[in-house]
N, C-alpha and C. Protein backbone atom coordinates (compact mmCIF):
# COMPACT_ATOMS: atom_id res chain seq x y z
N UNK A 1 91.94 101.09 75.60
CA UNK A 1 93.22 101.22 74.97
C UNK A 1 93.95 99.89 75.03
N UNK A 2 94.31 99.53 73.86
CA UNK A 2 95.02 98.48 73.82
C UNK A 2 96.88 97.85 73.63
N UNK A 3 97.06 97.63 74.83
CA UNK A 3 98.46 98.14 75.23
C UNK A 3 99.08 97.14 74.24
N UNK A 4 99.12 96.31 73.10
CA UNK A 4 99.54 95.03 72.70
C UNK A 4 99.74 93.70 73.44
N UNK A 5 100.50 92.72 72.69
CA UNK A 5 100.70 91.33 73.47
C UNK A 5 101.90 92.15 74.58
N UNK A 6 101.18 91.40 75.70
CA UNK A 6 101.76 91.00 77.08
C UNK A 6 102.46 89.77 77.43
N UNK A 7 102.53 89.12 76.96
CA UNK A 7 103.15 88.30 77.72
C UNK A 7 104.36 87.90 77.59
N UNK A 8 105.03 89.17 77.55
CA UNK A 8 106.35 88.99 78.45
C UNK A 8 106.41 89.00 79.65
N UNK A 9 105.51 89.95 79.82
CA UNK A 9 105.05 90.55 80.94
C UNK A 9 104.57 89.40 82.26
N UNK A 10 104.24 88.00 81.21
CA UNK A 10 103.85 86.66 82.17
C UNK A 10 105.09 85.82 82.46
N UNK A 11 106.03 86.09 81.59
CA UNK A 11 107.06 85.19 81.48
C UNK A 11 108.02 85.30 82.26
N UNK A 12 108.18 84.74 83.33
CA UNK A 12 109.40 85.00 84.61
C UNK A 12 110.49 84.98 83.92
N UNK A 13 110.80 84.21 83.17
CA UNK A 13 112.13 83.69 82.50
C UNK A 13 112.78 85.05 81.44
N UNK A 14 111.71 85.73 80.82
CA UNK A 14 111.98 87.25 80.47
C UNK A 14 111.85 88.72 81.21
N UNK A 15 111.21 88.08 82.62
CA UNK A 15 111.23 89.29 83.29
C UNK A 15 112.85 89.35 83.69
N UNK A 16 112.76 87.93 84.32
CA UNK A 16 114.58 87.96 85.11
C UNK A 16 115.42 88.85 83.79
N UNK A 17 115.83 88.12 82.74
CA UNK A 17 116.78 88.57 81.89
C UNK A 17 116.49 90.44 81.73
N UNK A 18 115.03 91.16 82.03
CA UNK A 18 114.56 92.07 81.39
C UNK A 18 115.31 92.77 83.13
N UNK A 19 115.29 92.40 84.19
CA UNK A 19 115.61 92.87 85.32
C UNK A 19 117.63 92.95 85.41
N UNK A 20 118.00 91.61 84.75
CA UNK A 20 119.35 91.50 84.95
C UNK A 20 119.98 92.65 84.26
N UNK A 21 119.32 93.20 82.87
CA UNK A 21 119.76 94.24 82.28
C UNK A 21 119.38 95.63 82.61
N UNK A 22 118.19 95.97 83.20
CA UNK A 22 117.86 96.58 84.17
C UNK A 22 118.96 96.74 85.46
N UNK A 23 119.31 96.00 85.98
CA UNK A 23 120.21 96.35 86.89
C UNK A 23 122.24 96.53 86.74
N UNK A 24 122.31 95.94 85.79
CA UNK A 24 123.38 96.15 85.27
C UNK A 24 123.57 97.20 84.26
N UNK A 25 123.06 97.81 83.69
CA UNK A 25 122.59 99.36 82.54
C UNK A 25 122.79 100.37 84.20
N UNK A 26 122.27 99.88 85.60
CA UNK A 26 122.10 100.98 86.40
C UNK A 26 123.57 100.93 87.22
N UNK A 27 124.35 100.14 87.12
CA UNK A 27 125.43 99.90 87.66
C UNK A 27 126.60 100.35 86.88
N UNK A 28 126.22 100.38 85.62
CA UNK A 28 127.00 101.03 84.73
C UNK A 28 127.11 102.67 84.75
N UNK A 29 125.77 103.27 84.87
CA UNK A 29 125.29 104.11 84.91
C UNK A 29 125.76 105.02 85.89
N UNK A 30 125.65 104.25 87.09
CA UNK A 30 126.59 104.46 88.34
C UNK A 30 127.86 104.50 88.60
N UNK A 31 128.74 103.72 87.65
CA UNK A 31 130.10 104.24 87.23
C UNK A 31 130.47 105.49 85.84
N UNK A 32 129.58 105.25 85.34
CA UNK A 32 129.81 106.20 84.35
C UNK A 32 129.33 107.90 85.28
N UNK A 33 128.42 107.61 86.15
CA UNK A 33 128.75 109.35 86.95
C UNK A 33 129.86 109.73 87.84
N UNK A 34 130.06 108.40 88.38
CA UNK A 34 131.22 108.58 89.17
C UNK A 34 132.25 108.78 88.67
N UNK A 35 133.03 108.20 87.11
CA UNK A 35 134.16 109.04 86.37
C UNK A 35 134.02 110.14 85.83
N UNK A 36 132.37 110.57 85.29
CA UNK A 36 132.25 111.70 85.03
C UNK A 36 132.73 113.30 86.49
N UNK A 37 132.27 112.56 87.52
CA UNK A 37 132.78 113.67 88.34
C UNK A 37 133.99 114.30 88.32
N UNK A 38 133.35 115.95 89.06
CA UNK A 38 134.63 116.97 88.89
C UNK A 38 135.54 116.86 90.01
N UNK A 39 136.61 117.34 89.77
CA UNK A 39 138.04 117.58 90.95
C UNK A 39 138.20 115.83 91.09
N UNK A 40 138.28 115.28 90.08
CA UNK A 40 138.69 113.55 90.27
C UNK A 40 140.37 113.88 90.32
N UNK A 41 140.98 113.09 91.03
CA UNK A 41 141.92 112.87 90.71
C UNK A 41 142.04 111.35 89.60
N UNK A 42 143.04 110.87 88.73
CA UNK A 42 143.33 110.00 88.09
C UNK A 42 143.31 108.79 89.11
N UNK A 43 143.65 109.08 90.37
CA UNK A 43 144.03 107.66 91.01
C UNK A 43 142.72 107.43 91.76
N UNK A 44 141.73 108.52 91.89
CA UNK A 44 140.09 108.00 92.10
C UNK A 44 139.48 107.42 90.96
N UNK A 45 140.14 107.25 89.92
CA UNK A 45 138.80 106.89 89.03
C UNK A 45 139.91 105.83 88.67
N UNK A 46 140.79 105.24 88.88
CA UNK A 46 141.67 104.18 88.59
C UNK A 46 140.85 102.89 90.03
N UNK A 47 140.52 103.58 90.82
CA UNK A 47 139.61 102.92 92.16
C UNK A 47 137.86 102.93 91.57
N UNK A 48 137.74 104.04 91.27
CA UNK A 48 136.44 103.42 90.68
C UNK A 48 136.29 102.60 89.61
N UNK A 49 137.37 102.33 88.40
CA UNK A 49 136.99 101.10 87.33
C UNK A 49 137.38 99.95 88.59
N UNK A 50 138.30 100.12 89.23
CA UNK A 50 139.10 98.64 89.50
C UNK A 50 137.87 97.74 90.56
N UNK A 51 137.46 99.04 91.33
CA UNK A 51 136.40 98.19 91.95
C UNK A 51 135.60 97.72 91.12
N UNK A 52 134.40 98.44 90.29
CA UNK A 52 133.73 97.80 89.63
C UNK A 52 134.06 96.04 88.67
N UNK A 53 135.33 96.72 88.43
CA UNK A 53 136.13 95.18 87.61
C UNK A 53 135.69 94.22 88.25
N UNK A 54 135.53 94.56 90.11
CA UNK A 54 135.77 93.58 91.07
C UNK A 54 134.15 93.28 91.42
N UNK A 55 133.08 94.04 91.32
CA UNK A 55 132.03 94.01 91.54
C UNK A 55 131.82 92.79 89.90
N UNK A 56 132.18 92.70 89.46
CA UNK A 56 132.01 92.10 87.88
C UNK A 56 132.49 90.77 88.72
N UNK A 57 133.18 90.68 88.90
CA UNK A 57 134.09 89.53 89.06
C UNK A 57 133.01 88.65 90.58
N UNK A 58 132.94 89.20 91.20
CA UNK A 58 131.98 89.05 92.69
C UNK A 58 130.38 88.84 91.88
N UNK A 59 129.58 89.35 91.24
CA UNK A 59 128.48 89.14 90.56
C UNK A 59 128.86 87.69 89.68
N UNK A 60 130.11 87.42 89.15
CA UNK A 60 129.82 86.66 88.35
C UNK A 60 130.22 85.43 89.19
N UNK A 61 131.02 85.22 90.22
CA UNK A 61 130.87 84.27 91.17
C UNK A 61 129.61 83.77 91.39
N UNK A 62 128.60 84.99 92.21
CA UNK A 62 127.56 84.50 92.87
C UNK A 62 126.75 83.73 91.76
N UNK A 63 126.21 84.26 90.61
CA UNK A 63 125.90 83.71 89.15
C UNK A 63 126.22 82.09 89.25
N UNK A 64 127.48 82.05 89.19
CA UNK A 64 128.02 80.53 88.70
C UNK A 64 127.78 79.47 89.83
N UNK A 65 127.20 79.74 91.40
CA UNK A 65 127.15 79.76 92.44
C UNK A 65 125.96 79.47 92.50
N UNK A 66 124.81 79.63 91.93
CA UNK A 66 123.40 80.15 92.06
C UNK A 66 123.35 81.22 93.43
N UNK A 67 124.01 82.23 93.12
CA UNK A 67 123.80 83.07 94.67
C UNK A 67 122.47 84.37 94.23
N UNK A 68 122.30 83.80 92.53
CA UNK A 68 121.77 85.29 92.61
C UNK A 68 121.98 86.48 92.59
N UNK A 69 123.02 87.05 92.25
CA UNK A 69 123.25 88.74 92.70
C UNK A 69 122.97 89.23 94.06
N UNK A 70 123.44 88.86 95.42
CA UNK A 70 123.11 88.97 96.76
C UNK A 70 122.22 90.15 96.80
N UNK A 71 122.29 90.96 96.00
CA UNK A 71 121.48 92.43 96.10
C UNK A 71 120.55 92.92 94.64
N UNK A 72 121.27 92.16 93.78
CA UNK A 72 120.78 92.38 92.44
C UNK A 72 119.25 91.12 91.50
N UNK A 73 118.51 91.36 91.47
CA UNK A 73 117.61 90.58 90.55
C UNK A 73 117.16 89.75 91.85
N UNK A 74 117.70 89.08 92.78
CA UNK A 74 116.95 88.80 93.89
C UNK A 74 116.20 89.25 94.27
N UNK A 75 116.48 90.53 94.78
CA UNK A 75 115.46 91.81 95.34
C UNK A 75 114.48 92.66 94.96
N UNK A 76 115.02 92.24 93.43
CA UNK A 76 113.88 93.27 92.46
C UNK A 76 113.25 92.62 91.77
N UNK A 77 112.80 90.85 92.06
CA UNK A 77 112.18 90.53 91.14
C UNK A 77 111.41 89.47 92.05
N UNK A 78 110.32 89.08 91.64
CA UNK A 78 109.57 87.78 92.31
C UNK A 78 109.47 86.73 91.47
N UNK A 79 110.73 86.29 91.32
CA UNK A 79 111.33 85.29 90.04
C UNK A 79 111.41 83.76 90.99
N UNK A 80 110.79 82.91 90.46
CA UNK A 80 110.53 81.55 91.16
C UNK A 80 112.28 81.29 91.36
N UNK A 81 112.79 80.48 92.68
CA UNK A 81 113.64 79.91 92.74
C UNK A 81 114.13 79.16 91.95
N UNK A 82 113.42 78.78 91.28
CA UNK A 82 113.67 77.66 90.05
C UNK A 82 114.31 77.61 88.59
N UNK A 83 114.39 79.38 88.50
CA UNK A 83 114.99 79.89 87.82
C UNK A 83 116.49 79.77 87.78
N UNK A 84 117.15 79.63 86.97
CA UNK A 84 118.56 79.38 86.76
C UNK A 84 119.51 80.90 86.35
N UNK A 85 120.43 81.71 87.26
CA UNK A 85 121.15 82.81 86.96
C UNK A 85 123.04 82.10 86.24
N UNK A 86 123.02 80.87 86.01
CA UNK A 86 124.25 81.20 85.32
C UNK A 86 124.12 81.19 84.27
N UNK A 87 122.73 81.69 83.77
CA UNK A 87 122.89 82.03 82.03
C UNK A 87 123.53 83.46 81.82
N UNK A 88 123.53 84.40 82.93
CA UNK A 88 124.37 85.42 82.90
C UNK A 88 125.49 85.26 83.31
N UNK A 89 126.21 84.36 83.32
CA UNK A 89 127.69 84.21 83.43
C UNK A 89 128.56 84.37 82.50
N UNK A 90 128.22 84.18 81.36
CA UNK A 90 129.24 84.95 79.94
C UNK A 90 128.68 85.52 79.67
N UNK A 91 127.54 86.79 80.04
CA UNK A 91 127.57 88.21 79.91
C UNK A 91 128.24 88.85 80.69
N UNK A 92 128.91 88.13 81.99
CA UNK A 92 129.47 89.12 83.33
C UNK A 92 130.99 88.89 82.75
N UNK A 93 131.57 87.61 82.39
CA UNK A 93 132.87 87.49 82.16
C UNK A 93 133.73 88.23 80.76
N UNK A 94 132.07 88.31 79.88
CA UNK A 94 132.56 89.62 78.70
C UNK A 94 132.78 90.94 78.90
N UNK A 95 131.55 91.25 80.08
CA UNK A 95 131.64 92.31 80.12
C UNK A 95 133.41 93.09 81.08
N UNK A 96 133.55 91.79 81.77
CA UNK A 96 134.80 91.77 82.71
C UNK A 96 135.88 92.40 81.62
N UNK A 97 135.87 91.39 80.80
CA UNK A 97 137.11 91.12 80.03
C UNK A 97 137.59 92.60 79.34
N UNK A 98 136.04 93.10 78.92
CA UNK A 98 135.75 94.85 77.87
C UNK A 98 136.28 95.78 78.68
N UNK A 99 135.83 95.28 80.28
CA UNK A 99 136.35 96.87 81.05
C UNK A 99 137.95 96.69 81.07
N UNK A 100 138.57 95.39 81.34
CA UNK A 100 139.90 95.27 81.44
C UNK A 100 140.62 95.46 80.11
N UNK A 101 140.22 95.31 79.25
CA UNK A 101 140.78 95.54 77.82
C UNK A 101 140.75 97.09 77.80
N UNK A 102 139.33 97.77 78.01
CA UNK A 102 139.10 99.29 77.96
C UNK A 102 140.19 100.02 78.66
N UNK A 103 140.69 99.46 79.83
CA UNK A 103 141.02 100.56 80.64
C UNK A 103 142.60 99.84 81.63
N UNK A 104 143.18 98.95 80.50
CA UNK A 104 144.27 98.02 80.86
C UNK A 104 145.07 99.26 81.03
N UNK A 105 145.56 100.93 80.30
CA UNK A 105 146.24 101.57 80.40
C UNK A 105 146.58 101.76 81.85
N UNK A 106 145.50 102.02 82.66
CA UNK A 106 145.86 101.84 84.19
C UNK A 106 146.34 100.80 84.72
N UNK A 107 146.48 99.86 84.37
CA UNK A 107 147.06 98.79 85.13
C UNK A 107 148.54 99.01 85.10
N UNK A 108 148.73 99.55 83.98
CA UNK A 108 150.45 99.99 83.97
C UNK A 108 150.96 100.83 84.71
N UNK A 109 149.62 101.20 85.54
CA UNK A 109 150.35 102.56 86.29
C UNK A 109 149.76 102.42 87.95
N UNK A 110 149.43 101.00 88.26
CA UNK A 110 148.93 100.65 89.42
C UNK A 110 149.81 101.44 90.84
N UNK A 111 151.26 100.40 90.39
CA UNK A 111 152.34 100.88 90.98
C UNK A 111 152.18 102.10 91.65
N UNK A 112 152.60 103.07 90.26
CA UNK A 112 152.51 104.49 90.78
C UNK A 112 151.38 105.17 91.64
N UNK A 113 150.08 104.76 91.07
CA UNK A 113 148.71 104.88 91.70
C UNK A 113 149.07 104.87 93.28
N UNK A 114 149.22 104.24 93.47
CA UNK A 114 149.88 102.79 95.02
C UNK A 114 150.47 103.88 95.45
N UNK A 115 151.51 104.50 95.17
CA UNK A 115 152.96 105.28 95.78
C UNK A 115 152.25 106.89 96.51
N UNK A 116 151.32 107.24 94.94
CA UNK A 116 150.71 108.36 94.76
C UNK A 116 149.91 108.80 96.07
N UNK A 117 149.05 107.43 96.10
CA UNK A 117 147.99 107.33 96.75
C UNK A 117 148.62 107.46 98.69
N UNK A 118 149.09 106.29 98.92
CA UNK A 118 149.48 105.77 100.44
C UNK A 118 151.01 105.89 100.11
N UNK A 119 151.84 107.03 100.13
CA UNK A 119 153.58 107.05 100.33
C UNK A 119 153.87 106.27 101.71
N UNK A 120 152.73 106.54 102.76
CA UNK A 120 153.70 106.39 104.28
C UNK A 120 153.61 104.37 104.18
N UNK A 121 152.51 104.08 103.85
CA UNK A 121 152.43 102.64 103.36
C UNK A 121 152.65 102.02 102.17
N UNK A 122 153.79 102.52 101.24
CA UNK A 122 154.02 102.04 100.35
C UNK A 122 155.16 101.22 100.64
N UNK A 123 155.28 99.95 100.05
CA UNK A 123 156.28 98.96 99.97
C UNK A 123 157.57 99.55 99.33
N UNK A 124 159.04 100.30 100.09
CA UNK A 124 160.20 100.84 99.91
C UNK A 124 160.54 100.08 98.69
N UNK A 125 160.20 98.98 99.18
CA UNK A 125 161.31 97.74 97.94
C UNK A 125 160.42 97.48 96.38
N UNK A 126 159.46 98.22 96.78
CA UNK A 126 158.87 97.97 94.97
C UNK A 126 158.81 99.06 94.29
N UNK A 127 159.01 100.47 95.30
CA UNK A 127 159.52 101.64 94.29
C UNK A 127 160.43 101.76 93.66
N UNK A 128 160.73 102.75 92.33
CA UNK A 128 161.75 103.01 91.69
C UNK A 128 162.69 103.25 92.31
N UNK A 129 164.24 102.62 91.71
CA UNK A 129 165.42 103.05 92.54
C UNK A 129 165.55 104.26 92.85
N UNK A 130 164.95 105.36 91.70
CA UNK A 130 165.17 106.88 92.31
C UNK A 130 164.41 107.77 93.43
N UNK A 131 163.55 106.44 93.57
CA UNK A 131 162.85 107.04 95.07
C UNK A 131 162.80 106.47 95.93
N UNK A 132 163.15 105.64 96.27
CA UNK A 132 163.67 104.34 97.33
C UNK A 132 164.29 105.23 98.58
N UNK A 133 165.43 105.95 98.48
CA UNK A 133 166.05 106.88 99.56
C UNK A 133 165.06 107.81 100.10
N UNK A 134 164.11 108.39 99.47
CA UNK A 134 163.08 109.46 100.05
C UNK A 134 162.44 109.11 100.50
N UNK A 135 161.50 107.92 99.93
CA UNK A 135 160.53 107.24 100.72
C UNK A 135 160.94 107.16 102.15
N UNK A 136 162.10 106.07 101.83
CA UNK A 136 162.10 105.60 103.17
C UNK A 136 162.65 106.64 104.40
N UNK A 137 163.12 107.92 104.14
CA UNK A 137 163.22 109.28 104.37
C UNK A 137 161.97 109.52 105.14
N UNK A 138 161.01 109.32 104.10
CA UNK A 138 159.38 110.21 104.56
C UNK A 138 159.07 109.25 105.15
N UNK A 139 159.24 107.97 104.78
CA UNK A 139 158.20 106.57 105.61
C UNK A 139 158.77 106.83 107.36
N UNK A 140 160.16 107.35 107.67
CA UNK A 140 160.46 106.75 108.79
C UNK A 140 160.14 108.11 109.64
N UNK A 141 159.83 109.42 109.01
CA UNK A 141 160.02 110.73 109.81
C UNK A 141 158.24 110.86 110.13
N UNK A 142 158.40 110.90 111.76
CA UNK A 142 156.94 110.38 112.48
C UNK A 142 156.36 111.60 112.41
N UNK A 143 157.14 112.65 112.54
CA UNK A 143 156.37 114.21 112.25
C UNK A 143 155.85 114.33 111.23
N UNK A 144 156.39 113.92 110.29
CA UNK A 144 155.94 114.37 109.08
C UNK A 144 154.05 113.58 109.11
N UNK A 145 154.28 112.50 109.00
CA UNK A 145 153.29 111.46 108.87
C UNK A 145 152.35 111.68 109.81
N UNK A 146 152.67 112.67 111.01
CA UNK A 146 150.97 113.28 111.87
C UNK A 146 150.94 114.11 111.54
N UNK A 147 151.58 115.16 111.11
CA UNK A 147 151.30 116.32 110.17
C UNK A 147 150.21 115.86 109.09
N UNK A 148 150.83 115.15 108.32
CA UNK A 148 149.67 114.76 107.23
C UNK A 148 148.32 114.06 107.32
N UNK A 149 148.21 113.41 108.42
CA UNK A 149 147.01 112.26 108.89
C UNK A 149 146.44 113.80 109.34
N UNK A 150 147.13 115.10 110.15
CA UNK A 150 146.25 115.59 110.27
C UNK A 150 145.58 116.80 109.40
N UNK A 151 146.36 117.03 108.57
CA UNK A 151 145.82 117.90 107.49
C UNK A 151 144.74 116.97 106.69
N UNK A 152 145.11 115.68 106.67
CA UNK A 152 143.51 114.56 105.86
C UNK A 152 142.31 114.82 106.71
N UNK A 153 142.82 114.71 108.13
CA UNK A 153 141.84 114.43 108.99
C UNK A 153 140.68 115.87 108.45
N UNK A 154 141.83 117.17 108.44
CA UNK A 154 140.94 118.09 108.66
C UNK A 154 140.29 118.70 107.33
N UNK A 155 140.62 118.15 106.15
CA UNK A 155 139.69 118.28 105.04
C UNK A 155 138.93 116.96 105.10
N UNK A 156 138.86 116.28 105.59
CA UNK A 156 137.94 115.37 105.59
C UNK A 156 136.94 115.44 106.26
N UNK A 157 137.21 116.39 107.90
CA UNK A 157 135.89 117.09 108.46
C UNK A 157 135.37 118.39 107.53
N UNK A 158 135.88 119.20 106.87
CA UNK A 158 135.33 120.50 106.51
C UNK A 158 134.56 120.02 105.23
N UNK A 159 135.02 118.60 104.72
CA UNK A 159 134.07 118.03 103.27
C UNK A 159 132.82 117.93 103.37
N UNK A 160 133.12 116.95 104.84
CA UNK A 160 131.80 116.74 105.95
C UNK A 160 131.26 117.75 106.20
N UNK A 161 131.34 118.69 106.49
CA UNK A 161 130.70 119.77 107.01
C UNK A 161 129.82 120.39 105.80
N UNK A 162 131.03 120.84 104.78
CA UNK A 162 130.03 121.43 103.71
C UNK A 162 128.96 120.71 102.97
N UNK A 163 129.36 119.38 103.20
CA UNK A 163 128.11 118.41 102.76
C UNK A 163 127.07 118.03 103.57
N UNK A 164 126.81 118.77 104.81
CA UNK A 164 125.63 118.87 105.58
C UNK A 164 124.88 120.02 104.93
């Protein structure tokens, strides 16, 4: 059986590029299940683009760096050192730019995210004037704030649990 021409298959210089997309299609892939998940709240999946933004941004360092992808195309490929990775550097800074353009609507709502997320550590002085008095209400009342560390604490063991 004759599988056709191979030799891509010889060509380091097309395996790398054939691996870089390979691993970035799986990283994508990997965010796209993670927003797909159920019982998200908005301010988990405002943490899952923003990291990734940041995983974009950290990949395209190492790139411009010759670092390689510390975990990515290094590891999965037996690509001569000699090979050059900042030819993927304006695929990482486009792709940067698409997710931040895609999903800039959240950035408008960081703030709130922030407040939503951590009230007892939120900065008094960058909330809205109409919540400035409560906060700092809830920020300073110590009952309240072990009450709540311990109601986290204890869905955070029973999550654990059911996920054994």
């Amino acid at each position: 059986m004759n599988c056709g021409n191979t030799n891509e298959m010889k060509d380091e210089s097309w395996l790398q590029d054939l691996t870089f997309a390979v691993d970035i299609t799986a990283q994508l892939n990997d965010l796209n299940l993670k927003l797909e998940g159920k019982n998200k709240l908005i301010t988990q999946l405002y943490d899952d683009v923003e990291c990734f933004i940041t995983k974009l941004r950290l990949w395209k360092s190492q790139v411009t760096n010759e670092n390689s992808f510390s975990y990515m195309l290094k590891n999965s490929t037996n690509t001569k050192p000699t090979l050059s990775f900042s030819k993927y550097d304006s695929h990482l800074e486009s792709l940067s730019k698409e997710f931040q353009k895609g999903f800039r609507d959240f950035s408008y709502f960081a703030q709130e995210f922030a407040l939503f997320t951590a009230p007892f550590t939120f900065d008094v002085m960058k909330a809205d004037e109409s919540l400035k008095m409560e906060l700092l209400k809830m920020q300073s009342d110590f009952l309240l704030r072990a009450s709540i560390l311990k109601w986290e604490y204890l869905i955070s063991f029973h999550t654990f649990r059911k996920a054994l």
